[in-house]
C-alpha atoms as a PDB file:
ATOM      1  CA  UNK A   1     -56.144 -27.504  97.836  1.00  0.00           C
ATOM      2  CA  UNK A   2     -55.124 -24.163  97.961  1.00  0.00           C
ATOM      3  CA  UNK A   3     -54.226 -22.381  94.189  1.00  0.00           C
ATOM      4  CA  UNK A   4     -51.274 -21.125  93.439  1.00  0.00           C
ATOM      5  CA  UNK A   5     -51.338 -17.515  92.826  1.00  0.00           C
ATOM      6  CA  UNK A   6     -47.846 -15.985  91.678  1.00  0.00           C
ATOM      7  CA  UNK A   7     -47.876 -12.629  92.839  1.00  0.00           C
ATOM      8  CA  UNK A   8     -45.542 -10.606  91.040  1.00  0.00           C
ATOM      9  CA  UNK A   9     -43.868  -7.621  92.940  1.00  0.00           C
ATOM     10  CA  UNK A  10     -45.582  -4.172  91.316  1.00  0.00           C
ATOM     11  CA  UNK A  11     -42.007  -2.726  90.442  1.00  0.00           C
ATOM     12  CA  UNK A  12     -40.501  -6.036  88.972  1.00  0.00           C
ATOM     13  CA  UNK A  13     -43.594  -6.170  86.505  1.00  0.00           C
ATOM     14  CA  UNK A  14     -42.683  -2.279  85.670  1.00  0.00           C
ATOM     15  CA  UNK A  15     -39.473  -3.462  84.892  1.00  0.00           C
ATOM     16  CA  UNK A  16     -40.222  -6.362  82.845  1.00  0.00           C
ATOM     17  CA  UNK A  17     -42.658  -4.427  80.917  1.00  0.00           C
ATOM     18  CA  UNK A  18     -39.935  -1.559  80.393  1.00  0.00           C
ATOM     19  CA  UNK A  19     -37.477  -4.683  78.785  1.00  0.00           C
ATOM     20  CA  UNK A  20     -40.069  -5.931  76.631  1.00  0.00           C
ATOM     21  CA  UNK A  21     -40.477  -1.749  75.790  1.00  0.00           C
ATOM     22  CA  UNK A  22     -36.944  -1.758  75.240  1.00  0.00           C
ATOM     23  CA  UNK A  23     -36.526  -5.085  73.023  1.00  0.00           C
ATOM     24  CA  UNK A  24     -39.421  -3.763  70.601  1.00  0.00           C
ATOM     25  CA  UNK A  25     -38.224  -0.273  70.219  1.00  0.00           C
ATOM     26  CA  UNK A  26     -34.632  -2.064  69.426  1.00  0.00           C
ATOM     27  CA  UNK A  27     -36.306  -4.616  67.056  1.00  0.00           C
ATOM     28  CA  UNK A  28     -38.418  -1.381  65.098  1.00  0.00           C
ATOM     29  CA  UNK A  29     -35.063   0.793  64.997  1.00  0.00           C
ATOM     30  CA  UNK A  30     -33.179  -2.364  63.499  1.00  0.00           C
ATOM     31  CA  UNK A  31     -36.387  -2.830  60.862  1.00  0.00           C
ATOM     32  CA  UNK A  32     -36.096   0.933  60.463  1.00  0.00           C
ATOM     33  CA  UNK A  33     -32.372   1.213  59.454  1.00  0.00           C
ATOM     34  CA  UNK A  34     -32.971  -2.289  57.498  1.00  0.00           C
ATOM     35  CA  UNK A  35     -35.631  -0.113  55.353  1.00  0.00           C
ATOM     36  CA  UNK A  36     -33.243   2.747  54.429  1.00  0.00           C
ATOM     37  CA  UNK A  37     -30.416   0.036  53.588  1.00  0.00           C
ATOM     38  CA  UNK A  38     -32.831  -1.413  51.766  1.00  0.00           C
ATOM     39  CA  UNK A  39     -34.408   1.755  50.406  1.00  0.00           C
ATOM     40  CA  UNK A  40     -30.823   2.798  49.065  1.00  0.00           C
ATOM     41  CA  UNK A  41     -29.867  -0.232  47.095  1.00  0.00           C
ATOM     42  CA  UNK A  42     -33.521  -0.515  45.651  1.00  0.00           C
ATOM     43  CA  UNK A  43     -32.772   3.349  44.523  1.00  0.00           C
ATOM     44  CA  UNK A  44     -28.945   2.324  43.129  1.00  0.00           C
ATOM     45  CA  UNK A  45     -30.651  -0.799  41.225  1.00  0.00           C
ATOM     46  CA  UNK A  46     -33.616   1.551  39.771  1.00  0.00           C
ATOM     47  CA  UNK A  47     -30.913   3.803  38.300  1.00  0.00           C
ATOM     48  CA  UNK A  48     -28.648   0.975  36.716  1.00  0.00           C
ATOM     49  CA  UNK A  49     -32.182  -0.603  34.912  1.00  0.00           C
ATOM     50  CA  UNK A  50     -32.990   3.296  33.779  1.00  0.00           C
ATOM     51  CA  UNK A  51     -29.314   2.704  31.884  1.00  0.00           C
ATOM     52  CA  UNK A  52     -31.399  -0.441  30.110  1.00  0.00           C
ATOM     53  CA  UNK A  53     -34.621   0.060  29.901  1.00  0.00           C
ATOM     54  CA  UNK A  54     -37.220   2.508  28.484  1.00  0.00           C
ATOM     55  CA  UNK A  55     -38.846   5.129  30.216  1.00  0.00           C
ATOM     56  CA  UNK A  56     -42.577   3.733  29.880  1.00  0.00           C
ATOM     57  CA  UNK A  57     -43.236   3.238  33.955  1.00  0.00           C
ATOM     58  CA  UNK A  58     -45.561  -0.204  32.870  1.00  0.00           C
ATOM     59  CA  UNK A  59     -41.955  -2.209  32.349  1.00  0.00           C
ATOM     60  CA  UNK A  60     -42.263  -5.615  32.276  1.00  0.00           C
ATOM     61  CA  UNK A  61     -39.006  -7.163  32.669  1.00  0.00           C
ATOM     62  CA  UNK A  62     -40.017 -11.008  32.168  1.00  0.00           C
ATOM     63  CA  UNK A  63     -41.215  -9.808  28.659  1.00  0.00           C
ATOM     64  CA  UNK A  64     -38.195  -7.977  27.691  1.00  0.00           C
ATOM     65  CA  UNK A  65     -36.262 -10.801  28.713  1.00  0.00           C
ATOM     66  CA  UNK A  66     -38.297 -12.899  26.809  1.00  0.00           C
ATOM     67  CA  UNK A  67     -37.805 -10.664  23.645  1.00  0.00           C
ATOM     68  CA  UNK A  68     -34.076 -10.703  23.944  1.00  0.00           C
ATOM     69  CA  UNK A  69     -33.339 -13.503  24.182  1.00  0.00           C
ATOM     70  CA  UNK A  70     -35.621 -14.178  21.338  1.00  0.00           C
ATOM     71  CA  UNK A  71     -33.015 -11.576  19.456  1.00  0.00           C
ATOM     72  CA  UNK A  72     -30.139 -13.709  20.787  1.00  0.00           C
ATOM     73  CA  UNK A  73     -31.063 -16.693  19.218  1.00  0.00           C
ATOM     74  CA  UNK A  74     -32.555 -15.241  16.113  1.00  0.00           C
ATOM     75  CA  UNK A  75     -28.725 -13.551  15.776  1.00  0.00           C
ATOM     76  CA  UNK A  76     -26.915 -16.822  16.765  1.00  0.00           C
ATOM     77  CA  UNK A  77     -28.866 -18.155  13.931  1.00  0.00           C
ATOM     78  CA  UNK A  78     -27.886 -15.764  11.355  1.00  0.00           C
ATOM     79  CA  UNK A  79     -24.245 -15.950  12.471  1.00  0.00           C
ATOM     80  CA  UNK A  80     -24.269 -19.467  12.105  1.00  0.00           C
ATOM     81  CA  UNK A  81     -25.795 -19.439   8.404  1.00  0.00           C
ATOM     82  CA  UNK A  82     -23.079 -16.419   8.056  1.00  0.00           C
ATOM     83  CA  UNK A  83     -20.501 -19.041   9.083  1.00  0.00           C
ATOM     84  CA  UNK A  84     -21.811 -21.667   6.939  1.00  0.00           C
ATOM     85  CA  UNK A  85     -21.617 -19.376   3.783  1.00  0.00           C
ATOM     86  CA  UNK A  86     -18.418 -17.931   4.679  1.00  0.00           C
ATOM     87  CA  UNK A  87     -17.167 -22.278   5.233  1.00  0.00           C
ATOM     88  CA  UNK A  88     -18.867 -22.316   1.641  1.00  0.00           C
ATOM     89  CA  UNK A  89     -17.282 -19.844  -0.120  1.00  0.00           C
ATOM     90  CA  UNK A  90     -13.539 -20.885   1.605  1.00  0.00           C
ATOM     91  CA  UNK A  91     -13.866 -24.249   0.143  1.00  0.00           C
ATOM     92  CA  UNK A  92     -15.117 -22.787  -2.944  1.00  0.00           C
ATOM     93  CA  UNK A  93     -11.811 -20.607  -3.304  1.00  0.00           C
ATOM     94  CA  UNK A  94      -9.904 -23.147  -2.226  1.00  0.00           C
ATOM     95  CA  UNK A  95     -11.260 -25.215  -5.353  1.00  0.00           C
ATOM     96  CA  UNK A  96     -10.397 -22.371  -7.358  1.00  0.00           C
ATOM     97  CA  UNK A  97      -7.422 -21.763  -6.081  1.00  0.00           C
ATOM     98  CA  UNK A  98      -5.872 -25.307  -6.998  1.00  0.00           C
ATOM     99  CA  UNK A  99      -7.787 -25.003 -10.250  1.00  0.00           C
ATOM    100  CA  UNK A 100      -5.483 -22.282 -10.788  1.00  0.00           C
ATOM    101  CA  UNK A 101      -2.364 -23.575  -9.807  1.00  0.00           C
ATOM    102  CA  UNK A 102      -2.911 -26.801 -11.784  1.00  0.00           C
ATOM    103  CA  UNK A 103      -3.848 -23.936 -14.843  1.00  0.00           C
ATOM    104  CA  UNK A 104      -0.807 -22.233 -14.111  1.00  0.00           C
ATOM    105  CA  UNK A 105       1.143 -25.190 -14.137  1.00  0.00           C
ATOM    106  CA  UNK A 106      -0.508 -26.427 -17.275  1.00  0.00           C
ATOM    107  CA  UNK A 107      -0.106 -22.944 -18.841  1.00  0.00           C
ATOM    108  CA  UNK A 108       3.698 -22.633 -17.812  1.00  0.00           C
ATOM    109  CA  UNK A 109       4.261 -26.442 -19.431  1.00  0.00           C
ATOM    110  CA  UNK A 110       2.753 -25.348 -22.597  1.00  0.00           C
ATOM    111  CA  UNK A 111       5.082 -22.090 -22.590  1.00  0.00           C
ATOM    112  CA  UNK A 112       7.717 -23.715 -22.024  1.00  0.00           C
ATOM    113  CA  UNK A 113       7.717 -24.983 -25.736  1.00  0.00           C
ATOM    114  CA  UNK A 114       5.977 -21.432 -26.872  1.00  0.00           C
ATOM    115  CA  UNK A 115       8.711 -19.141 -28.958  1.00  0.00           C
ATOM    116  CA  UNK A 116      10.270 -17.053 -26.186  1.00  0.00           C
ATOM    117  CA  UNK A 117      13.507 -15.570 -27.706  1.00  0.00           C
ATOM    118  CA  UNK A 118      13.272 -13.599 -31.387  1.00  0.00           C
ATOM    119  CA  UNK A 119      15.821 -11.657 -32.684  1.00  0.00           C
ATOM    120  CA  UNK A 120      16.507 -10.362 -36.301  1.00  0.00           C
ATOM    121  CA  UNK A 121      19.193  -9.680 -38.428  1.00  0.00           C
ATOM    122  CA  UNK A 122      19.436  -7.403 -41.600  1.00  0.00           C
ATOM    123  CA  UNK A 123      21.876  -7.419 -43.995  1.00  0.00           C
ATOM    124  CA  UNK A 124      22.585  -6.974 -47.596  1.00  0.00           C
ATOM    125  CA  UNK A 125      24.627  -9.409 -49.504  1.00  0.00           C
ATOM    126  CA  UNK A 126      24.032  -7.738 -53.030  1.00  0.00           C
ATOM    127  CA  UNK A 127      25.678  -4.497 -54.311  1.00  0.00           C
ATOM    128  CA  UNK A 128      23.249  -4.463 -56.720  1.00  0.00           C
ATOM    129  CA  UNK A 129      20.112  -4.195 -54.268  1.00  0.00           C
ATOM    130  CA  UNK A 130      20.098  -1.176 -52.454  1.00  0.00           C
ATOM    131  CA  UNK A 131      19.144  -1.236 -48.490  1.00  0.00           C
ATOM    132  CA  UNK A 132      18.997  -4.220 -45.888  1.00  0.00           C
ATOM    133  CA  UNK A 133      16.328  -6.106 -47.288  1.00  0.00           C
ATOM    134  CA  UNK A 134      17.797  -9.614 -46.313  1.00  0.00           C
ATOM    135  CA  UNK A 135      16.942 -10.526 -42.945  1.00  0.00           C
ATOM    136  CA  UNK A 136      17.728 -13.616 -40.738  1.00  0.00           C
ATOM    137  CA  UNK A 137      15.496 -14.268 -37.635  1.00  0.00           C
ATOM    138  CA  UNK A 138      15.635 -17.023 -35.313  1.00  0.00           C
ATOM    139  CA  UNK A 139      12.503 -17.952 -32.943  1.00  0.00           C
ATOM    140  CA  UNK A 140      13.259 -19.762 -30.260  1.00  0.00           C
ATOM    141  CA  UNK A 141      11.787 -21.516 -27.084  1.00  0.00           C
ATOM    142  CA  UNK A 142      12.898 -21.966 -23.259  1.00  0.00           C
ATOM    143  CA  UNK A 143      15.240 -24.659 -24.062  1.00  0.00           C
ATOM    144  CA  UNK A 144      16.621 -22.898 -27.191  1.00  0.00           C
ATOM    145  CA  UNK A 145      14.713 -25.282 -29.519  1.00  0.00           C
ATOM    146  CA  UNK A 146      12.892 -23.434 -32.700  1.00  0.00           C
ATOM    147  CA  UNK A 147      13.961 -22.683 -36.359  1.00  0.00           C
ATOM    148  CA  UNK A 148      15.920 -19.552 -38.282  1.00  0.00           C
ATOM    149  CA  UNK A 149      14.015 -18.008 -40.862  1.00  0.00           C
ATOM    150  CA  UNK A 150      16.485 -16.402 -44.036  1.00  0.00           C
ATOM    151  CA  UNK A 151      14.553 -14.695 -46.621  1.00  0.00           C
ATOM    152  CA  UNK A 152      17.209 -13.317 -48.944  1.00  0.00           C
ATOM    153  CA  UNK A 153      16.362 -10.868 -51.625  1.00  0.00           C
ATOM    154  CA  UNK A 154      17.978 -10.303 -54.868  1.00  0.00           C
ATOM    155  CA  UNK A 155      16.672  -8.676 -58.584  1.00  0.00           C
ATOM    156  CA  UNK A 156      16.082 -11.704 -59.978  1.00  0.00           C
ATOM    157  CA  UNK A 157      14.179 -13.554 -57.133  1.00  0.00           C
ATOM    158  CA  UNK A 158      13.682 -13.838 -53.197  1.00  0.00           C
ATOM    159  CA  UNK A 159      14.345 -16.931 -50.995  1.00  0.00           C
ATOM    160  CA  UNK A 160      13.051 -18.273 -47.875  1.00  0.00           C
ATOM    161  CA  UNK A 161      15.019 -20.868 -45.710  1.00  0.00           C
ATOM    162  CA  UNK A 162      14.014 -22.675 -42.460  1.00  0.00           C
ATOM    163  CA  UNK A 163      16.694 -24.196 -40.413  1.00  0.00           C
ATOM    164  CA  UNK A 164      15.744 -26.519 -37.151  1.00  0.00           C
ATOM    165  CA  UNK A 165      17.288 -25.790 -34.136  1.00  0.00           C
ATOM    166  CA  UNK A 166      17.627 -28.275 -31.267  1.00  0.00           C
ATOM    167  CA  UNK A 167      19.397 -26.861 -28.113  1.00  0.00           C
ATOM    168  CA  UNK A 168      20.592 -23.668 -29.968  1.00  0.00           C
ATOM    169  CA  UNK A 169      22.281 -25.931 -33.079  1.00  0.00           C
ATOM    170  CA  UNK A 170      21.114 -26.770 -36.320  1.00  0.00           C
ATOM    171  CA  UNK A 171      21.945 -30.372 -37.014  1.00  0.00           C
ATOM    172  CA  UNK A 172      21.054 -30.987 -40.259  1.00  0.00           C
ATOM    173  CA  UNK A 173      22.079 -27.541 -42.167  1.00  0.00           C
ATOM    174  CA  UNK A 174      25.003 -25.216 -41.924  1.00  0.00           C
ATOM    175  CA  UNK A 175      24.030 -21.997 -40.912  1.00  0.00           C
ATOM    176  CA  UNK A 176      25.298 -18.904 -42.419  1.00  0.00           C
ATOM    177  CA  UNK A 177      26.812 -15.627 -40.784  1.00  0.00           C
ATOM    178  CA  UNK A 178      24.389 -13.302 -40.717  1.00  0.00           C
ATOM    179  CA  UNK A 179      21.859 -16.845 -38.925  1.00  0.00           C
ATOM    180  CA  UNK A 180      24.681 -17.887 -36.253  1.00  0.00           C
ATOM    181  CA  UNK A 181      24.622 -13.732 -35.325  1.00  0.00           C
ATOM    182  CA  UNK A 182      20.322 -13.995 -35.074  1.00  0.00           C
ATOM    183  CA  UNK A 183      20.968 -17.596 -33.509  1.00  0.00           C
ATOM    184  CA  UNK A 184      23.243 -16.360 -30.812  1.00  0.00           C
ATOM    185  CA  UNK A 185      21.449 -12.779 -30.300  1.00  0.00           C
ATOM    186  CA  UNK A 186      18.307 -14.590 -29.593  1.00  0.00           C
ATOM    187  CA  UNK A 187      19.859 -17.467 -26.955  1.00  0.00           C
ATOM    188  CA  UNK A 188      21.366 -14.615 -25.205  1.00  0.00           C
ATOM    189  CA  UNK A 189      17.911 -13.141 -24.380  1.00  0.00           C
END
């Protein structure tokens, strides 16, 4: 058996060997420009970090992203016990706020009833006694309830007299001049 010998034609294997030339010088110019692509955005990259991280050259990014987010959750903590005391302090006010209204309320009942309108009259009824030292005064509340005060003053002696008033009339007593003038003066207020 005879062996078979491929015999290759001297300028065809000059050929083939000038391809596979040609395919590896393609293949390192294609690894070449792939370096200085890669080269470029490795440079771009380095200057963005430089915006974010220290100058020290022994960086260690893994640590410093360890370490902030350790910041991030230490701050998200404290925001959330911020927001807890703020929550606190809004139903607190709130508390305090209807506490005052209900005070208010309270307070504006009670005034209600409190002497609001005061006038005064002076007059003199005696020739005798010189100046106006009779005086009639009425003190009264929202709804015109309250009482006249006459203190009349003469040589001989000085009287006091209390009249009740119940929705700006006296019921029970006749009032004078000079307390109808004090009377009205005062509901007008």
């Amino acid at each position: 058996m005879d062996s078979f010998i491929l015999k290759l034609d001297p300028s065809f294997t000059s050929n083939i060997i000038f391809f596979v030339f040609m395919v590896y010088a393609l293949l390192l110019l294609i690894l070449i420009i792939s370096l200085i692509v890669l080269s470029v955005k490795l440079s771009k990259t380095k200057k963005r970090l430089k915006k974010f991280l220290p100058d020290d050259k022994n960086i260690d990014i893994e640590s410093m992203l360890v370490e902030y987010n350790n910041n991030v959750k230490q701050f998200l903590e404290k925001e959330e016990k911020i927001l807890e005391k703020i929550e606190d302090t809004k139903n607190s006010l709130s508390n305090e706020i209807e506490n005052n209204k209900k005070l208010i309320y309270l307070t504006n009942e009670k005034l209600k009833n409190a002497v609001q309108k005061v006038s005064i009259i002076r007059y003199n009824p005696f020739e005798e006694v010189g100046g106006d030292l009779c005086y009639a005064i009425a003190l009264l509340d929202e709804n015109n309830n309250g009482i006249v005060l006459n203190s009349i003053y003469s040589r001989e002696a000085c009287y006091n007299y209390a009249k009740e008033i119940i929705n700006g009339e006296s019921p029970k007593h006749k009032l004078s001049q000079e307390e109808e003038e004090a009377l009205k003066k005062a509901m007008n207020k």
